[in-house]
Protein backbone atom coordinates (compact mmCIF):
# COMPACT_ATOMS: atom_id res chain seq x y z
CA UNK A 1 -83.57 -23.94 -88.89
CA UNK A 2 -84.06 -25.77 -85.85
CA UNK A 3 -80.93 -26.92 -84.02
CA UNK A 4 -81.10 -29.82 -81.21
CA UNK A 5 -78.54 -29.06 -78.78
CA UNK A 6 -77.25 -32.09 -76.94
CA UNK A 7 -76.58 -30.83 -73.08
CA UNK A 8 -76.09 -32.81 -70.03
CA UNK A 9 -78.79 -32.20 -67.29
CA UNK A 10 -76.14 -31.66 -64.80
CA UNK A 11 -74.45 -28.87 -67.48
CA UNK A 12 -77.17 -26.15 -67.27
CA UNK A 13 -73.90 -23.60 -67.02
CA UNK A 14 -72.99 -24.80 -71.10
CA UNK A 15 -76.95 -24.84 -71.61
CA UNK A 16 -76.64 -21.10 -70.40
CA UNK A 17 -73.47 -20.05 -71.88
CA UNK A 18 -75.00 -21.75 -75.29
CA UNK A 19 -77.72 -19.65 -75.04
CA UNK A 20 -75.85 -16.39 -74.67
CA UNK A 21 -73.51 -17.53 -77.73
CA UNK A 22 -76.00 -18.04 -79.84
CA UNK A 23 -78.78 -15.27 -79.13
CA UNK A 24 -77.65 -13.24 -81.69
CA UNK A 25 -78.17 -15.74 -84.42
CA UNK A 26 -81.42 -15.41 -85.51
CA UNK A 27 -81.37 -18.47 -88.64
CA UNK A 28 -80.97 -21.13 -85.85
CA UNK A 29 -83.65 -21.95 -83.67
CA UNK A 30 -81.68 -23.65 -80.56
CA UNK A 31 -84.10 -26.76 -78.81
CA UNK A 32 -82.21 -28.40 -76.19
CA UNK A 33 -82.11 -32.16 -76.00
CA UNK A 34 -81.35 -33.99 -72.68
CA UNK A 35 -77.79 -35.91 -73.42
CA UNK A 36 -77.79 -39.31 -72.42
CA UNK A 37 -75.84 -40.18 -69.47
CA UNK A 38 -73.17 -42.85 -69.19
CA UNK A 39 -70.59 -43.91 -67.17
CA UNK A 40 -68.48 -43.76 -70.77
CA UNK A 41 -68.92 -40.21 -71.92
CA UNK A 42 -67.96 -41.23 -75.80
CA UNK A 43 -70.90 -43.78 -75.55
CA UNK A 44 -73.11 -41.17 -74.01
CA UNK A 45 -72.40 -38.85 -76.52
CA UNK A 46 -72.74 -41.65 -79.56
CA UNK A 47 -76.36 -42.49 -77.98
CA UNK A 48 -77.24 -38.69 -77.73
CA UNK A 49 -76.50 -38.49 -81.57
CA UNK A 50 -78.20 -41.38 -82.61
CA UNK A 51 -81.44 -40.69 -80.46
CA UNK A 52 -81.34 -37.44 -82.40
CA UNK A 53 -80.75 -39.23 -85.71
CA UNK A 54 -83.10 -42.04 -85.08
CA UNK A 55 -85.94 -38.70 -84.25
CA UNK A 56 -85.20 -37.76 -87.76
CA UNK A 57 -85.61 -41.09 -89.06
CA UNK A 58 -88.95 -41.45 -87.55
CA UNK A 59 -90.30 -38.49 -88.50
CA UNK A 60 -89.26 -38.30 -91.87
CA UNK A 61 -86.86 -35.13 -91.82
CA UNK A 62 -85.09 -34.77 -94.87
CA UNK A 63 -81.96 -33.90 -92.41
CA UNK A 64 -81.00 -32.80 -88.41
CA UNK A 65 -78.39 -30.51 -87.71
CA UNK A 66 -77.11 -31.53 -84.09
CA UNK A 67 -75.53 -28.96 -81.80
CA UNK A 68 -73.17 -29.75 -78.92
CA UNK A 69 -73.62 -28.06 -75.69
CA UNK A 70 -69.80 -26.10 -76.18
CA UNK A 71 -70.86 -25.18 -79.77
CA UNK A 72 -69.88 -21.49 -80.53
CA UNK A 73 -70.84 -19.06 -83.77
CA UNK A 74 -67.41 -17.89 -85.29
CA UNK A 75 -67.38 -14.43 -86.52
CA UNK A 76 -67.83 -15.91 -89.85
CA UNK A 77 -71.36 -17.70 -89.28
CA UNK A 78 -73.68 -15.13 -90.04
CA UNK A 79 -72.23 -14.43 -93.51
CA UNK A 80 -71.48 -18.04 -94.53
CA UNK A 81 -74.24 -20.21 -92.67
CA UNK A 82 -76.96 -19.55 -95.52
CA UNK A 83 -74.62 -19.80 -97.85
CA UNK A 84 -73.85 -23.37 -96.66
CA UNK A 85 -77.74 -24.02 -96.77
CA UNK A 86 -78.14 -22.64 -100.03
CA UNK A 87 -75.11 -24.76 -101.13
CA UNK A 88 -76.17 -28.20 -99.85
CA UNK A 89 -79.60 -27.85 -101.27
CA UNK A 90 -78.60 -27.12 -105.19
CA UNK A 91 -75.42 -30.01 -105.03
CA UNK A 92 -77.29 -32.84 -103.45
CA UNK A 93 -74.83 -36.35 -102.77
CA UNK A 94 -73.32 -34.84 -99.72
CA UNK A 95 -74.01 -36.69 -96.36
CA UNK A 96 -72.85 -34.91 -93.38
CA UNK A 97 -71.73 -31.61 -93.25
CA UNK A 98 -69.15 -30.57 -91.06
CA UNK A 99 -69.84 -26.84 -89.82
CA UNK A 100 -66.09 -26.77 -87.94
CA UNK A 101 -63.86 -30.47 -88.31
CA UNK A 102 -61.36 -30.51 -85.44
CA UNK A 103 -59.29 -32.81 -87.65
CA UNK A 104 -59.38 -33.23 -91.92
CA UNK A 105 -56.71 -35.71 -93.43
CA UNK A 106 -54.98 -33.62 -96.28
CA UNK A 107 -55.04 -36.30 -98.66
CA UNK A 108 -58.65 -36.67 -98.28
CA UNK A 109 -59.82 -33.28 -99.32
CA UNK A 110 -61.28 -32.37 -102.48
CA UNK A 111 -61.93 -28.46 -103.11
CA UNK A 112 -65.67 -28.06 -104.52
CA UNK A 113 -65.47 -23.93 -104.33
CA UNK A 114 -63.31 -21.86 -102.88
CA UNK A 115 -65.39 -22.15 -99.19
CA UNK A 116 -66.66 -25.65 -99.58
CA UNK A 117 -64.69 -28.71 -99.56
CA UNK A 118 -65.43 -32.41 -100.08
CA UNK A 119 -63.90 -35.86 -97.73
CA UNK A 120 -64.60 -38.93 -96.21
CA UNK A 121 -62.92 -38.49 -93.28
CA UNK A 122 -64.13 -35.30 -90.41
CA UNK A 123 -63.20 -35.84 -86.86
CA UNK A 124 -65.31 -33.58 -84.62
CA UNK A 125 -69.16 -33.22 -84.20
CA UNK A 126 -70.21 -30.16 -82.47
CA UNK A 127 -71.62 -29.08 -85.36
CA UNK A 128 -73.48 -31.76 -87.48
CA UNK A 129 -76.07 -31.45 -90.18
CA UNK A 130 -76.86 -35.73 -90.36
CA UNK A 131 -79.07 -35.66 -94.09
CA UNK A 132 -81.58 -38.75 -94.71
CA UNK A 133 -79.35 -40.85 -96.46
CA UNK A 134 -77.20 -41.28 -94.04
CA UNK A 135 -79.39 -41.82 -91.27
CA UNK A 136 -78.96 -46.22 -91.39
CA UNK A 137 -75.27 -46.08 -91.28
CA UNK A 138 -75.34 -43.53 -88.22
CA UNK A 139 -77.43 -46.10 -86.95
CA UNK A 140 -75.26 -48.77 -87.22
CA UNK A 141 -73.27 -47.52 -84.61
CA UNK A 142 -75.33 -49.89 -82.43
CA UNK A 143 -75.01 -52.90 -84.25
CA UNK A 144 -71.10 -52.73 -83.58
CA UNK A 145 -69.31 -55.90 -82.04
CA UNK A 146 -67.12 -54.72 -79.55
CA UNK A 147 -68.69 -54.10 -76.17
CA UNK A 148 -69.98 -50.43 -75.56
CA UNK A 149 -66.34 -49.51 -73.62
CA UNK A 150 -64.58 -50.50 -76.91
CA UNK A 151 -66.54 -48.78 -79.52
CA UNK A 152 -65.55 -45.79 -81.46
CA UNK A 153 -66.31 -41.71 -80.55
CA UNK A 154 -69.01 -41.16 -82.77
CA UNK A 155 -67.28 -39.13 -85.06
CA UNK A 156 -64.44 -41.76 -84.95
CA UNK A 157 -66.97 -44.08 -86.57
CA UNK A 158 -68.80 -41.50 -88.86
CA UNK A 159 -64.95 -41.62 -90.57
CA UNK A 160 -65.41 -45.75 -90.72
CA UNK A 161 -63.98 -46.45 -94.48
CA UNK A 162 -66.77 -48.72 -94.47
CA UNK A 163 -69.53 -46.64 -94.48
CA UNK A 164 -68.21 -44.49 -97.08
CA UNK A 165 -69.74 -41.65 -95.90
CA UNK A 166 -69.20 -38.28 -97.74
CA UNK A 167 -68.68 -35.07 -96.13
CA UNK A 168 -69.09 -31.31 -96.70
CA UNK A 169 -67.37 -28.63 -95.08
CA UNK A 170 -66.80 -25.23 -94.87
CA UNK A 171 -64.11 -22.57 -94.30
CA UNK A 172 -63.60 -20.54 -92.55
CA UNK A 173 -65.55 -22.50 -89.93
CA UNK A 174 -68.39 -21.23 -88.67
CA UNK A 175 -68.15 -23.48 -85.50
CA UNK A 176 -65.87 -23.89 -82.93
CA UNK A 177 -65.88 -25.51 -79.31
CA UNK A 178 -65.60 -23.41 -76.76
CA UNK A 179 -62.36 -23.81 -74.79
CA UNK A 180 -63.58 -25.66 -70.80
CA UNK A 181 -64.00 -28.82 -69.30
CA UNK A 182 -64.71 -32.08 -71.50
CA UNK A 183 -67.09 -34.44 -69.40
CA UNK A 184 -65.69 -36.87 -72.44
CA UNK A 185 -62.26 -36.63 -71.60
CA UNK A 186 -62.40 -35.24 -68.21
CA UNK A 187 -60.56 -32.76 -68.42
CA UNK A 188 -59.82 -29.40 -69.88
CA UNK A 189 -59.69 -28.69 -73.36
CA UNK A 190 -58.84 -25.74 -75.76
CA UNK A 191 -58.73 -26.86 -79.32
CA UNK A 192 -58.38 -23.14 -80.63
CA UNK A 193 -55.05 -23.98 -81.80
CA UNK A 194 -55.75 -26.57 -83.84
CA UNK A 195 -58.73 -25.25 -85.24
CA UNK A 196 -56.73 -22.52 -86.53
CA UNK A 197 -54.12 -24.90 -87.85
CA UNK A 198 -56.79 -26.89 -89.72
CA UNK A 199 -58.36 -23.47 -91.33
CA UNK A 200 -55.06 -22.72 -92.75
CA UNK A 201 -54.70 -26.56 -93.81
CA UNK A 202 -58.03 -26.77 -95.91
CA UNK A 203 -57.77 -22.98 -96.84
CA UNK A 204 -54.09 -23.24 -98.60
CA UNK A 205 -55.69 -26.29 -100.79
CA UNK A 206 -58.74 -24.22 -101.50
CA UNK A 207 -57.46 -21.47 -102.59
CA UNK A 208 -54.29 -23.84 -104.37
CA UNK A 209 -57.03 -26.12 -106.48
């Protein structure tokens, strides 16, 4: 499957490093996609995502699957990736899929199987397969009243109650970020911690369902 990769042209060192993480991984075809730049790095970021999503639009892809430049294979992609592909094709009604949420609400997840998990509400999109019938509300992200300064991180606004979105994920994950410098938040970030608290979240109601 073809994965658009949203990198920064002044971040060829996470084009590079993506390259090396993923070289191995044979079922994704990495194609890199120039982010756009911004002052704001969550509006840069929301405008790389819907560039993508609007490409999809116009050329009629039944879905996208958006990569972020500090996107990383966990040890458990290669044996649950085509799983997940196999899965979302035979239970259609699913929106976005989440390969690695930095943040699920507990009372918002529903236990389909014991890897795959249903919400509305998936912070985190390094990792994003967008499907067709969500491609309008993505969208809509433009159409938002507050200036561009005020408006929600994308995935902020993918979790909008409003656009009732519906989420699949997996776990394990098989996504992370790597741990480095966020030209978002300007600064350093290492979220392995509570990726590893959220596995154990969505796994205890998996396996508790």
């Amino acid at each position: 499957m073809d994965a658009y990769v949203i990198n920064l042209d002044k971040r060829s060192d996470r084009w590079e490093q993506f390259q090396r993480d993923w070289n191995s991984i044979t079922d994704i075809k990495p194609i890199r996609f120039s982010a756009i730049q911004h002052r704001n790095g969550r509006v840069g970021c929301a405008r790389s995502h819907l560039a993508l999503v609007q490409f999809a639009k116009d050329n009629n892809m039944p879905c996208i699957l958006v990569l972020e430049d500090d996107a990383v294979p966990t040890e458990h992609f290669k044996t649950l990736w085509k799983k997940s592909v196999k899965y979302l094709d035979e239970h259609p009604g699913w929106e976005v899929f989440n390969g690695g949420a930095n943040v699920v609400y507990k009372r918002y997840i529903k236990r389909l199987t014991n890897t795959f998990y249903k919400t509305d509400t998936a912070l985190g999109t390094h990792f994003i397969i967008y499907h067709q019938s969500c491609y309008d509300k993505v969208l809509s992200w433009e159409s938002l009243p507050q200036n561009l300064d005020d408006r929600p991180a994308i995935d902020e606004f993918l979790s909008y109650p409003q656009l009732s979105l519906t989420f699949y994920g997996v776990c394990p994950y098989i996504s992370i970020q790597h741990p480095g410098y966020s030209d978002i938040e300007k600064k350093k970030r290492d979220r392995d911690p509570t990726y590893e608290k959220m596995q154990n979240l969505i796994a205890n109601i998996l396996k508790s369902n």
